[in-house]
N, C-alpha and C. Protein backbone atom coordinates (compact mmCIF):
# COMPACT_ATOMS: atom_id res chain seq x y z
N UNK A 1 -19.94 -12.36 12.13
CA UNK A 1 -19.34 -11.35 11.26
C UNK A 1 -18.92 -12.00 9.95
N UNK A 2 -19.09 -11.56 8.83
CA UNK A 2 -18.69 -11.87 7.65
C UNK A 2 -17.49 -11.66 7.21
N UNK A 3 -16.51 -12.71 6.47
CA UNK A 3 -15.08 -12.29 6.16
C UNK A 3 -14.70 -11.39 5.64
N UNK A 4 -13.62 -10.94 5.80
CA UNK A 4 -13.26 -9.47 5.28
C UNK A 4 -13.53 -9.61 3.90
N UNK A 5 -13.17 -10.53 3.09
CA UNK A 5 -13.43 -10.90 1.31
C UNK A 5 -14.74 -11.05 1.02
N UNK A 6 -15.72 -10.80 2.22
CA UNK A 6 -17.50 -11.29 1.51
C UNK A 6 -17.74 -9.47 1.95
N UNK A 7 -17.09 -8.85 2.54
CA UNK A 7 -17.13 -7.73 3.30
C UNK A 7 -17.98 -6.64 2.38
N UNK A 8 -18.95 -5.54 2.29
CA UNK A 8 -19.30 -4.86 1.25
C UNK A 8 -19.53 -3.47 1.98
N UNK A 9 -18.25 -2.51 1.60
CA UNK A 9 -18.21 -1.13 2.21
C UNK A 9 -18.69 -0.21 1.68
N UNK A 10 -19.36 0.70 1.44
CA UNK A 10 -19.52 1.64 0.95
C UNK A 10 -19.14 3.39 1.28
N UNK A 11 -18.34 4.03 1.07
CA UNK A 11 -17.82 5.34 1.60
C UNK A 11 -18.39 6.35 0.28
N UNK A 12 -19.59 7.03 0.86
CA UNK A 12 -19.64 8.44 0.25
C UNK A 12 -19.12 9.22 0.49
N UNK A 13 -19.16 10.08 -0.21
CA UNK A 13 -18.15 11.62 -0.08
C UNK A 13 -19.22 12.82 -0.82
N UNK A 14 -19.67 13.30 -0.26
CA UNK A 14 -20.50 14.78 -0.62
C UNK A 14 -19.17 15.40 -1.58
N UNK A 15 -19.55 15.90 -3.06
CA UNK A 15 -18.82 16.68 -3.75
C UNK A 15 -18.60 18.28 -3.21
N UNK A 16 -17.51 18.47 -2.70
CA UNK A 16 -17.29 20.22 -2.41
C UNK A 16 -18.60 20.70 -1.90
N UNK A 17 -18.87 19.55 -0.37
CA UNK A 17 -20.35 20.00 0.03
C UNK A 17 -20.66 21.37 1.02
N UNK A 18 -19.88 22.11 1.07
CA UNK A 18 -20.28 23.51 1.70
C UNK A 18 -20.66 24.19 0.81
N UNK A 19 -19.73 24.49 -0.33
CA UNK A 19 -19.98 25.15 -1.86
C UNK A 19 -21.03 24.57 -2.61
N UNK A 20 -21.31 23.18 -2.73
CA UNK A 20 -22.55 22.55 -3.23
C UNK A 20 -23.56 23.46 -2.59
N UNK A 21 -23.97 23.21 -1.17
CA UNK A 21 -24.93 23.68 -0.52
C UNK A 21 -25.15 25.02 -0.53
N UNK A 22 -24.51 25.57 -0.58
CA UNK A 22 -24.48 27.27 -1.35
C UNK A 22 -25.06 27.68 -2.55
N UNK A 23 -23.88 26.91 -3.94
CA UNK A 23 -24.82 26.94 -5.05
C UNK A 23 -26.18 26.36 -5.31
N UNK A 24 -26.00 25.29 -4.64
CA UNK A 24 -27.90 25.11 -4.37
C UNK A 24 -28.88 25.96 -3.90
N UNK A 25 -28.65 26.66 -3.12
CA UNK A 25 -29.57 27.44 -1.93
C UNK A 25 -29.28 28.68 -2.59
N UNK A 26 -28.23 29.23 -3.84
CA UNK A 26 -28.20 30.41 -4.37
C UNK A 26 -27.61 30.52 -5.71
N UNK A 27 -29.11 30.47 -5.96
CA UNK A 27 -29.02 29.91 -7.94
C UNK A 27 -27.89 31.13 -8.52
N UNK A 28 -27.22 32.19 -8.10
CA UNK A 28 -26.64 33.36 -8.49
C UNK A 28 -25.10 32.66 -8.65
N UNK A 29 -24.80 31.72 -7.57
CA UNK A 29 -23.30 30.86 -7.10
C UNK A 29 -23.21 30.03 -8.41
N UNK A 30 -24.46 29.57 -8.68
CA UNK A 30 -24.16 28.31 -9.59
C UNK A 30 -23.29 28.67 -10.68
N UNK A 31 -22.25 27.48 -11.02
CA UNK A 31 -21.04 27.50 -11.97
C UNK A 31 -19.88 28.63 -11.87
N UNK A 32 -20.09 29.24 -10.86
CA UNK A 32 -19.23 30.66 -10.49
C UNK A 32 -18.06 29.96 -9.41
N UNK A 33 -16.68 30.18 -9.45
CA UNK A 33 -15.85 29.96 -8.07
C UNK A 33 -16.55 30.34 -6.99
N UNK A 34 -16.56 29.33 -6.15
CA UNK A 34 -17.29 29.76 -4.93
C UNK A 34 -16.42 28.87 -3.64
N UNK A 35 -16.17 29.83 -2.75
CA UNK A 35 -14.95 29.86 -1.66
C UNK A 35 -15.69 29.83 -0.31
N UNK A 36 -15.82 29.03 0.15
CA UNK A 36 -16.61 29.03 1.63
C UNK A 36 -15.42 28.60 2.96
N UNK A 37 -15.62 30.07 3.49
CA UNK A 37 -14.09 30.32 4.20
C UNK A 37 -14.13 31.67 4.95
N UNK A 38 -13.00 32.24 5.02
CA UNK A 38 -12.34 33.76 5.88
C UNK A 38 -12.58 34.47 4.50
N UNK A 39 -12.92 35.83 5.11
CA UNK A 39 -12.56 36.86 4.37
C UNK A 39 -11.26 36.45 3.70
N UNK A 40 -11.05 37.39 2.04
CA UNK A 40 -9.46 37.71 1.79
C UNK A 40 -8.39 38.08 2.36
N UNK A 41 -9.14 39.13 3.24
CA UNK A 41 -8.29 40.59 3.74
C UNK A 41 -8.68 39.99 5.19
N UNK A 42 -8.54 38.79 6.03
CA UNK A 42 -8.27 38.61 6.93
C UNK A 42 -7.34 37.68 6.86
N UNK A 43 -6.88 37.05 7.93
CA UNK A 43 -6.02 36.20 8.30
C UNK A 43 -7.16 34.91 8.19
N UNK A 44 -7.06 34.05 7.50
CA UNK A 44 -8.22 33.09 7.73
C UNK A 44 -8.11 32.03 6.15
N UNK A 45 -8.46 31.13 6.06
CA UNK A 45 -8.40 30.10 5.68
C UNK A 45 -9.75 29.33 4.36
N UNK A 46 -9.60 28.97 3.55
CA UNK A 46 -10.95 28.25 2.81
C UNK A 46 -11.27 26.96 3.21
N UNK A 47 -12.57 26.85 3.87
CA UNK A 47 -12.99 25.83 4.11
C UNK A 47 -13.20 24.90 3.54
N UNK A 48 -13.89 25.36 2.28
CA UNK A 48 -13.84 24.22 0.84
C UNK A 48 -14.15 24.96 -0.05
N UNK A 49 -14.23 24.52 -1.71
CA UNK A 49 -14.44 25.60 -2.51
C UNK A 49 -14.84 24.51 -3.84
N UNK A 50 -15.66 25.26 -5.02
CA UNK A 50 -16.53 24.62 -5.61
C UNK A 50 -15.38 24.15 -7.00
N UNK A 51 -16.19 23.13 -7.49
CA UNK A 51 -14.91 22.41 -8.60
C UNK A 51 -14.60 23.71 -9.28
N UNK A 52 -15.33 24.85 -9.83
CA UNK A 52 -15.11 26.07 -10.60
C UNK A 52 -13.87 26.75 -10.08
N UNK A 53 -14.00 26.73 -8.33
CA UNK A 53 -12.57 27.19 -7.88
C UNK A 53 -11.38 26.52 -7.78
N UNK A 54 -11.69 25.25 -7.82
CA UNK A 54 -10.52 24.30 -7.97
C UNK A 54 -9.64 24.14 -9.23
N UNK A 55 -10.42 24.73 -10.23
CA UNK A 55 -9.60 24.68 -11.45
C UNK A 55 -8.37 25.94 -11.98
N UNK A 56 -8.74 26.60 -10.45
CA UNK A 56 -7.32 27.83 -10.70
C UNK A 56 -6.40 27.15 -9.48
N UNK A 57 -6.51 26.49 -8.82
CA UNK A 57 -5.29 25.51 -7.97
C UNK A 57 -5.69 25.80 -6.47
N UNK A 58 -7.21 26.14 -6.50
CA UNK A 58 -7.56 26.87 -4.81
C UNK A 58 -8.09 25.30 -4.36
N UNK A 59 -7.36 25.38 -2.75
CA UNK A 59 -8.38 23.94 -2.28
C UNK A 59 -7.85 24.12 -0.99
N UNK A 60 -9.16 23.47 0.07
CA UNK A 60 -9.03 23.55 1.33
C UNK A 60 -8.07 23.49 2.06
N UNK A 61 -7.89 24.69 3.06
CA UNK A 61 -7.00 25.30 4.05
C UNK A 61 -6.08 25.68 3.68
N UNK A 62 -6.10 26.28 2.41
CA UNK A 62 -5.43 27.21 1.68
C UNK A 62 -5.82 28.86 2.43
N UNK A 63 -4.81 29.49 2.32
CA UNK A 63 -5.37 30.97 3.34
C UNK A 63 -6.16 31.45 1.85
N UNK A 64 -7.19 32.25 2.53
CA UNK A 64 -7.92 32.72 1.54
C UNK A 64 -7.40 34.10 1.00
N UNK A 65 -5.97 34.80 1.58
CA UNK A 65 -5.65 36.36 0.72
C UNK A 65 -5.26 35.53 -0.85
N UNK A 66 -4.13 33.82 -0.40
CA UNK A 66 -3.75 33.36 -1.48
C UNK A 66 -4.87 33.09 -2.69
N UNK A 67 -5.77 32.34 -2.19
CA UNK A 67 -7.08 31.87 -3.42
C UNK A 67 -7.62 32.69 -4.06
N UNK A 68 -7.68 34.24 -3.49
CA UNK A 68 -8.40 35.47 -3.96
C UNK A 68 -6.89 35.87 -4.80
N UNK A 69 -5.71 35.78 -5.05
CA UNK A 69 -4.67 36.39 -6.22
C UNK A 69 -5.03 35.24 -7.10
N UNK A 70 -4.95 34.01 -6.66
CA UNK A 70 -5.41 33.00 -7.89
C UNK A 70 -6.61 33.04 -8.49
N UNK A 71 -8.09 33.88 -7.72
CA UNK A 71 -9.29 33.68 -8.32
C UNK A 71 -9.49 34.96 -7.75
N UNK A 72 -9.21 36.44 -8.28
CA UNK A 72 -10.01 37.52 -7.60
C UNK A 72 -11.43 37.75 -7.90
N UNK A 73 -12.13 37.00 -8.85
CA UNK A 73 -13.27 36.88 -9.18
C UNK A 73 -14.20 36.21 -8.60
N UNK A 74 -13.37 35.45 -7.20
CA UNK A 74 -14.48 34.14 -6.81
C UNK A 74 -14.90 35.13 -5.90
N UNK A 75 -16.61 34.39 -5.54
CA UNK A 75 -17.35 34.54 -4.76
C UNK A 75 -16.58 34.18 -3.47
N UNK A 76 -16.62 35.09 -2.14
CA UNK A 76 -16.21 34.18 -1.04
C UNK A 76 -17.55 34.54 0.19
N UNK A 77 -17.85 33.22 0.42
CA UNK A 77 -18.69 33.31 1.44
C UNK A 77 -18.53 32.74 2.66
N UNK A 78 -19.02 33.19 3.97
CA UNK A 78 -18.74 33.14 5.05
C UNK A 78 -19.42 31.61 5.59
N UNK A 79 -19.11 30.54 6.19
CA UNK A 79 -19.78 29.41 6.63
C UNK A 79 -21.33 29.58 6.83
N UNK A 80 -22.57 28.65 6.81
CA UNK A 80 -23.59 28.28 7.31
C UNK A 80 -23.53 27.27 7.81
N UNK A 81 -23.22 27.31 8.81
CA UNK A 81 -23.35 25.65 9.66
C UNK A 81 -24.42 25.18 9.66
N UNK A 82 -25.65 25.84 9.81
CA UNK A 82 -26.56 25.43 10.16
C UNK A 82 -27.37 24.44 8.88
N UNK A 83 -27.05 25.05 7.85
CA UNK A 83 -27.68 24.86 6.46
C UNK A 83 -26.77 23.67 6.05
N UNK A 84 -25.48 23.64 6.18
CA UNK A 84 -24.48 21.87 6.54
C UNK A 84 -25.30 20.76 7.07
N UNK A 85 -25.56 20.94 8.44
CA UNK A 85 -25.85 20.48 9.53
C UNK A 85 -26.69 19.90 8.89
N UNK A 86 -28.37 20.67 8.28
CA UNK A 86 -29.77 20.17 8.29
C UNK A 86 -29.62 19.33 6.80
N UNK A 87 -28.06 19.67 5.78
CA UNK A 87 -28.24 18.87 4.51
C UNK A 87 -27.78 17.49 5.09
N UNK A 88 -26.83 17.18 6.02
CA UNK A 88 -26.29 16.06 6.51
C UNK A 88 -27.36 15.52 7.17
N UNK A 89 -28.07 15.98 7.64
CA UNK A 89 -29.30 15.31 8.47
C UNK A 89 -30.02 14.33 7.65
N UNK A 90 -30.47 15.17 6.46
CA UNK A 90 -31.19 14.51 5.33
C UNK A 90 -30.11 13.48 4.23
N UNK A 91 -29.32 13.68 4.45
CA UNK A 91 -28.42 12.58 4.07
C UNK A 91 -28.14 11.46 4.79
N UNK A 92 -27.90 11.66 6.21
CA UNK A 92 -27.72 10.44 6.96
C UNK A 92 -29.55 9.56 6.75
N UNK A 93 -30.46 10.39 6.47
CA UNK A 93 -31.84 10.02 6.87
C UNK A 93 -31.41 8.63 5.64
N UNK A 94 -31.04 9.05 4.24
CA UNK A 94 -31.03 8.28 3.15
C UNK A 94 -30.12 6.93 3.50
N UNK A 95 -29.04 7.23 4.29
CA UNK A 95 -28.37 6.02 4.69
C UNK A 95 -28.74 5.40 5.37
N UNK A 96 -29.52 5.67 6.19
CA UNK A 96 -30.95 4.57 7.01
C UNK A 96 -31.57 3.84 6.52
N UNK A 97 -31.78 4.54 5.14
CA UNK A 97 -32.60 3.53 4.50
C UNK A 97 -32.02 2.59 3.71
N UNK A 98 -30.71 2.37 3.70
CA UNK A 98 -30.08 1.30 3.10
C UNK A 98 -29.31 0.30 3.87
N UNK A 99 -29.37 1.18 5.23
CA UNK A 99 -27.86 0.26 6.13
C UNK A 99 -28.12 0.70 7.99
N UNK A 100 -28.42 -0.06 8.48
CA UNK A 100 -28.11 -0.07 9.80
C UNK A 100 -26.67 0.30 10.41
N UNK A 101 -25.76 -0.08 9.66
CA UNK A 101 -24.61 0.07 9.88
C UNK A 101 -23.55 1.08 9.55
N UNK A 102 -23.68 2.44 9.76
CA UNK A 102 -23.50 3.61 9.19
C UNK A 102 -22.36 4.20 9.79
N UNK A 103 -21.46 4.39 9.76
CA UNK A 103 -20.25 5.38 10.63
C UNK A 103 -20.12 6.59 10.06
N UNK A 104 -20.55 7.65 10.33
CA UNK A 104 -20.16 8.83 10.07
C UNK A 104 -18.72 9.36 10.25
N UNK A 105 -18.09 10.23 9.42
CA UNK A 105 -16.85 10.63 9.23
C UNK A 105 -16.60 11.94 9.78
N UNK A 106 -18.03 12.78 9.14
CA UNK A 106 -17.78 14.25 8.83
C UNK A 106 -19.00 14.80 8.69
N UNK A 107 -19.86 15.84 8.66
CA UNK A 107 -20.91 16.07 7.76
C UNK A 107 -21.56 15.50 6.70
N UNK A 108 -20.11 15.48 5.91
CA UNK A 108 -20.16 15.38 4.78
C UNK A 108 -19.74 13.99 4.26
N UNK A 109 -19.43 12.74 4.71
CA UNK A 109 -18.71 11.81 4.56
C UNK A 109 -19.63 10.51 5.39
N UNK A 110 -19.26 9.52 4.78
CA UNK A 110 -19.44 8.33 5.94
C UNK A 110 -19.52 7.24 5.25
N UNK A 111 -19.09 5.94 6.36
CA UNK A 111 -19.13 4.59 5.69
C UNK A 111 -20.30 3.71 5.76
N UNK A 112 -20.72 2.77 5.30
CA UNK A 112 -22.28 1.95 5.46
C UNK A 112 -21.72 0.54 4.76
N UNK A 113 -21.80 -0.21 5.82
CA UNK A 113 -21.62 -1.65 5.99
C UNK A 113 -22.94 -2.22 5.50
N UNK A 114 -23.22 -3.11 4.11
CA UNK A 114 -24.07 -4.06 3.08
C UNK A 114 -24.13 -4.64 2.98
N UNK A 115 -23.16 -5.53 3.60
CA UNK A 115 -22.84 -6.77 3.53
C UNK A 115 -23.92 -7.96 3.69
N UNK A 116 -24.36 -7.37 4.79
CA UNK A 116 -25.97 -8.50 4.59
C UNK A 116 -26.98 -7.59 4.24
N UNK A 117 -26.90 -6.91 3.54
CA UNK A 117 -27.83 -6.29 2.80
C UNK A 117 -28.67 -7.02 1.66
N UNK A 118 -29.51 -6.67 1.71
CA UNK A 118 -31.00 -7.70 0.71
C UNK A 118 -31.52 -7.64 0.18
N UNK A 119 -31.68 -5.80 0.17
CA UNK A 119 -32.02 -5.05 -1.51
C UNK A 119 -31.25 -4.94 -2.32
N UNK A 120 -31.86 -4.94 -3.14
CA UNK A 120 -31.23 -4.61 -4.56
C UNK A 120 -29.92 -6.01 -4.64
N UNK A 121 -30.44 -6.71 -4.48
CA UNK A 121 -29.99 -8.30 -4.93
C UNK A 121 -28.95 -8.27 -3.89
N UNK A 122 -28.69 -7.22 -2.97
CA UNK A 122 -27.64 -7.54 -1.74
C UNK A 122 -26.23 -6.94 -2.49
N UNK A 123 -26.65 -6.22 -3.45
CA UNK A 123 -25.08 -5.39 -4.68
C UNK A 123 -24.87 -4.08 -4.03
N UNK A 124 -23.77 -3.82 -3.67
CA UNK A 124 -23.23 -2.79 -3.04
C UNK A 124 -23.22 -1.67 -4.51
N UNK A 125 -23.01 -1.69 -5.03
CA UNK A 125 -22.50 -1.28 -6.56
C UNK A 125 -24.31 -0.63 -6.93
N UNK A 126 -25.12 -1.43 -7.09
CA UNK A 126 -26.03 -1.09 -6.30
C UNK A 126 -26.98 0.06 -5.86
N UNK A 127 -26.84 -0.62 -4.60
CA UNK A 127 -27.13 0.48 -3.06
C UNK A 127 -26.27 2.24 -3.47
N UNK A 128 -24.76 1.57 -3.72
CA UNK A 128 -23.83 3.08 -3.51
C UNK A 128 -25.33 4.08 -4.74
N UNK A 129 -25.20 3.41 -5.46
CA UNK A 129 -25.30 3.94 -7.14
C UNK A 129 -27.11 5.01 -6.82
N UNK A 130 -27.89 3.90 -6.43
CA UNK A 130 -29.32 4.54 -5.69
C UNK A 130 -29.29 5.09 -4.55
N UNK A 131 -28.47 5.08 -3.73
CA UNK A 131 -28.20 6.26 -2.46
C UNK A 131 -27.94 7.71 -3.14
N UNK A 132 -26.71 7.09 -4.43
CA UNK A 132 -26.14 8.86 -5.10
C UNK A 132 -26.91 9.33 -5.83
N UNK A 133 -28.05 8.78 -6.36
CA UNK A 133 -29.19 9.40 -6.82
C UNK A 133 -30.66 9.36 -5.90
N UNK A 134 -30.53 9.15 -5.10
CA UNK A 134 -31.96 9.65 -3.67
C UNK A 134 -31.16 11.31 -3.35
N UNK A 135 -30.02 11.09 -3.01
CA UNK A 135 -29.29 12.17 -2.43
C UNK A 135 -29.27 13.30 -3.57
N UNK A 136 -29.52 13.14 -4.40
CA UNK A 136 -29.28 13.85 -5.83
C UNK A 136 -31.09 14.69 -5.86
N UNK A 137 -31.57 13.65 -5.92
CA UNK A 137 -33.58 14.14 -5.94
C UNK A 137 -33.83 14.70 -4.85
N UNK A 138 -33.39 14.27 -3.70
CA UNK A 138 -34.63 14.60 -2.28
C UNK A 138 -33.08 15.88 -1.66
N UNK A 139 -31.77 15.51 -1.70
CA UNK A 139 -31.57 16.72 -1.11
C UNK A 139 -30.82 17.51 -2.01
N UNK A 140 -30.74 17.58 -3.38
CA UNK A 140 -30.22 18.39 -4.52
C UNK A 140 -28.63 18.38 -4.54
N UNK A 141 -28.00 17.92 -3.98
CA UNK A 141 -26.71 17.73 -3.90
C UNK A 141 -26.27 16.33 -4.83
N UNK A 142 -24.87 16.41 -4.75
CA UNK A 142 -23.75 15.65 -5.63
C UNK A 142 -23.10 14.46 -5.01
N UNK A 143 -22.94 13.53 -4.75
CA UNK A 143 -22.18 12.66 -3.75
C UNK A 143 -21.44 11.91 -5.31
N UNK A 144 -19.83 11.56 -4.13
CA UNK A 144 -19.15 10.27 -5.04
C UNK A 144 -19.06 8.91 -3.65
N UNK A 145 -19.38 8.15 -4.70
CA UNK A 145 -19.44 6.91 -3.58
C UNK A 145 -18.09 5.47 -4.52
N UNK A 146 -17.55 5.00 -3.22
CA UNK A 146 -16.35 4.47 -3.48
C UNK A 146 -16.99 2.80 -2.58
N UNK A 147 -16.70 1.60 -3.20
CA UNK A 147 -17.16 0.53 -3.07
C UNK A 147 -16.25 -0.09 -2.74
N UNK A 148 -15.84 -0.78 -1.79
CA UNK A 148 -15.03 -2.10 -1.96
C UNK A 148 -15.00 -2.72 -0.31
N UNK A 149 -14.44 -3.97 -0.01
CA UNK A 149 -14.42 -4.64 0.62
C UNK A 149 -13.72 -4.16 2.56
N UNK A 150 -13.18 -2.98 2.46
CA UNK A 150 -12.83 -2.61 3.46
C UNK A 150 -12.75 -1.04 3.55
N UNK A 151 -12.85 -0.27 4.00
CA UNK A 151 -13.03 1.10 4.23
C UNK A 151 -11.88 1.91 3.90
N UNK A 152 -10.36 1.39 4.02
CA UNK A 152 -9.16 2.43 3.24
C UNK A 152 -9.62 2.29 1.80
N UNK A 153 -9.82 0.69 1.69
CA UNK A 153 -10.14 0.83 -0.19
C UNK A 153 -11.07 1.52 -0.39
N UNK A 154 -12.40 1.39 0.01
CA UNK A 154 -13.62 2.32 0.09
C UNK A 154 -13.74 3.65 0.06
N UNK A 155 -12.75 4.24 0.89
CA UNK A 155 -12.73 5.83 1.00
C UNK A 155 -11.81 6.00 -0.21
N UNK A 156 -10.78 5.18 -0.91
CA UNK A 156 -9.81 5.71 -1.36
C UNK A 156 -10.98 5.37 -2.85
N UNK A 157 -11.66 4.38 -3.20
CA UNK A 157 -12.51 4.24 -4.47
C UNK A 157 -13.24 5.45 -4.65
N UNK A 158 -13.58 6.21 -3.36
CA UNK A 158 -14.62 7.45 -3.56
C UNK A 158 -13.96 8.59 -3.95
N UNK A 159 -12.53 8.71 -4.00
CA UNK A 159 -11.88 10.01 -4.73
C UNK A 159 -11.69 9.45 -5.83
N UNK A 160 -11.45 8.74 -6.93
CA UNK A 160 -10.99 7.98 -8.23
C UNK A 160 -12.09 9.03 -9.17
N UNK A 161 -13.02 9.39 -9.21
CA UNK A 161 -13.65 9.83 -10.55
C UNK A 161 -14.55 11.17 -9.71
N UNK A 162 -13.71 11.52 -8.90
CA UNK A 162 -14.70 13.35 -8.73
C UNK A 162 -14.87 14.20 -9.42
N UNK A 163 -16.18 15.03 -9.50
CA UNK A 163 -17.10 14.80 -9.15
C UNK A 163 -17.96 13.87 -9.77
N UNK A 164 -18.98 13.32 -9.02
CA UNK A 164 -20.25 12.44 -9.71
C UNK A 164 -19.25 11.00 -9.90
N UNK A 165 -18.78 10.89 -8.84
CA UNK A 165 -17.99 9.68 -9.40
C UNK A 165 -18.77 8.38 -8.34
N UNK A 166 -18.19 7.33 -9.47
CA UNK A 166 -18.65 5.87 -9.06
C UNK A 166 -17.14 4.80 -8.80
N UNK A 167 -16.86 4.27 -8.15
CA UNK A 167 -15.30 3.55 -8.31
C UNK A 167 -15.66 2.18 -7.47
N UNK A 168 -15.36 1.12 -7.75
CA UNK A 168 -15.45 -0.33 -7.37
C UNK A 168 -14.40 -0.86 -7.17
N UNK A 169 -13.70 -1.38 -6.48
CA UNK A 169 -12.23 -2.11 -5.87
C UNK A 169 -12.52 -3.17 -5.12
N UNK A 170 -12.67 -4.36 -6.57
CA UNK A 170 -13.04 -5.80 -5.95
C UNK A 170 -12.03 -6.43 -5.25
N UNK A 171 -11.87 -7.59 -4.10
CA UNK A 171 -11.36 -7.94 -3.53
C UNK A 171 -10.10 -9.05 -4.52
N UNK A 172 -10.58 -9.15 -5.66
CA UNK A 172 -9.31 -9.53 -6.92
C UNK A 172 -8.59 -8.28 -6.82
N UNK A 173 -8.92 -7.18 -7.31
CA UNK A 173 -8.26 -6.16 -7.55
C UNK A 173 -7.57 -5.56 -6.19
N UNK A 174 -8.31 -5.61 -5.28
CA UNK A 174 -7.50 -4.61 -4.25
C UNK A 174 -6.07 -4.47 -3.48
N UNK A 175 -5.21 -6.13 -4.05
CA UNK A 175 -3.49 -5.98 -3.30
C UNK A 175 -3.27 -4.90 -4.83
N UNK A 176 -3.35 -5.30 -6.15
CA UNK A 176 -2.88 -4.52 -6.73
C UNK A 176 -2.93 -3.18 -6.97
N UNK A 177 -4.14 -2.95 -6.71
CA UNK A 177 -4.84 -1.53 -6.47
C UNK A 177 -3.78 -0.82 -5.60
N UNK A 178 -3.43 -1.46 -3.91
CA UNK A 178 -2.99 -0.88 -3.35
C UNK A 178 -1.13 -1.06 -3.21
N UNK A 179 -0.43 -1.51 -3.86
CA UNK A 179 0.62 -1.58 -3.85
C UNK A 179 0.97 -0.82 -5.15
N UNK A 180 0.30 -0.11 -5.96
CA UNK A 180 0.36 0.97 -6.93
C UNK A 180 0.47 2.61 -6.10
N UNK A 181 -0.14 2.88 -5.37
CA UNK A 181 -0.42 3.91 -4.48
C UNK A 181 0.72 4.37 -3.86
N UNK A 182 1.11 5.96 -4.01
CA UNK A 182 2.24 6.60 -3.60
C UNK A 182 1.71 6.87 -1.78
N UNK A 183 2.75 6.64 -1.11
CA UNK A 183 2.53 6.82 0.21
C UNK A 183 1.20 7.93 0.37
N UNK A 184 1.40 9.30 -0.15
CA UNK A 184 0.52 10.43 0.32
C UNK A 184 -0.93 10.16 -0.17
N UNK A 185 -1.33 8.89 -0.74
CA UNK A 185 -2.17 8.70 -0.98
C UNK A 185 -3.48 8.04 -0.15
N UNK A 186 -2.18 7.40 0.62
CA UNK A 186 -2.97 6.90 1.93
C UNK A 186 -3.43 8.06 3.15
N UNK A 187 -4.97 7.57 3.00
CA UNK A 187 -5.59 8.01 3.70
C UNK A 187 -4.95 8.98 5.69
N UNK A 188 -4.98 10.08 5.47
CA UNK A 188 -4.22 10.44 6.83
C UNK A 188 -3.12 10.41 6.82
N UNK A 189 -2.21 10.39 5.60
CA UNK A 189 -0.90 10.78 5.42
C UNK A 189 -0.93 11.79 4.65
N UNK A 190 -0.10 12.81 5.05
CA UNK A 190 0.08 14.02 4.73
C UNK A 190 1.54 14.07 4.24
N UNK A 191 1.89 14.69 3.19
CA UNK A 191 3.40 14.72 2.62
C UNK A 191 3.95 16.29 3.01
């Protein structure tokens, strides 16, 4: 095993990938709030919702009567799992081709260990950068990918510049990186 300091993580993150996969599959969604979730007028919840809806303060597991007074204009559409499912398929296919070493998170998420990786000069920075553009050509979607030496830094580099974001947290940088960080920032803490 290689030391944690030679270590090379990579954590993508699909951008608002239910709503991505929507406005993709329905050129009508594109650039419109789009709410993939419960009805308004039920008791029920937003699953995720597209950066267009995020800019009136709507974001996941928010009840959806609330997101519809903040956005009565957004589109709200009901889940496709199935159409999730088969984009993650073709996404994990792309992380095969860079990494044996793949942990899935979510659908939509996952980490890939590079470390002895041998393409592309063995640069994580790299790999992340040509994974987020394979994923961009072959399955039309958005990914942000977060780089660094261990997987809290990694997942936490992949929210720094959403959407279309790129973030690197070298093993110089990463005590300071992380002794800047307000508790709720850490990963699985909830305030």
């Amino acid at each position: 095993m290689t030391p944690e300091h030679h270590r090379k993580i990579i954590h993508i993150d699909m951008d608002a990938f239910f709503a991505a996969v929507e406005q993709r599959d329905f050129p009508a969604y594109r650039n419109k709030p789009v709410i993939v979730g419960g009805s308004p007028d039920a008791r029920s919840v937003v699953a995720t919702c597209s950066y267009e809806a995020r800019r009136y303060g709507i974001h996941s597991a928010m009840p959806s009567a609330h997101a519809y007074r903040l956005c009565p204009h957004a589109v709200f559409i009901k889940p496709r799992f199935d159409a999730y499912k088969e984009a993650s398929v073709q996404i994990r296919q792309i992380f095969a081709d860079y990494s044996d070493l793949v942990e899935p998170l979510s659908l939509d998420e996952a980490y890939l260990d590079v470390s002895d990786a041998t393409m592309l000069q063995g640069s994580a920075t790299l790999i992340a950068k040509a994974i987020k553009e394979k994923i961009k050509q072959h399955v039309g979607l958005i990914a942000s990918a977060g780089v660094s030496y261990n997987k809290f830094l990694a997942k936490l580099a992949s929210d720094m510049d959403k959407p279309d974001g790129f973030y690197l947290i070298t093993p110089q940088q990463g005590p300071e990186f992380a002794e800047k960080l307000l508790i709720n920032q850490f990963h699985g803490i909830v305030r």
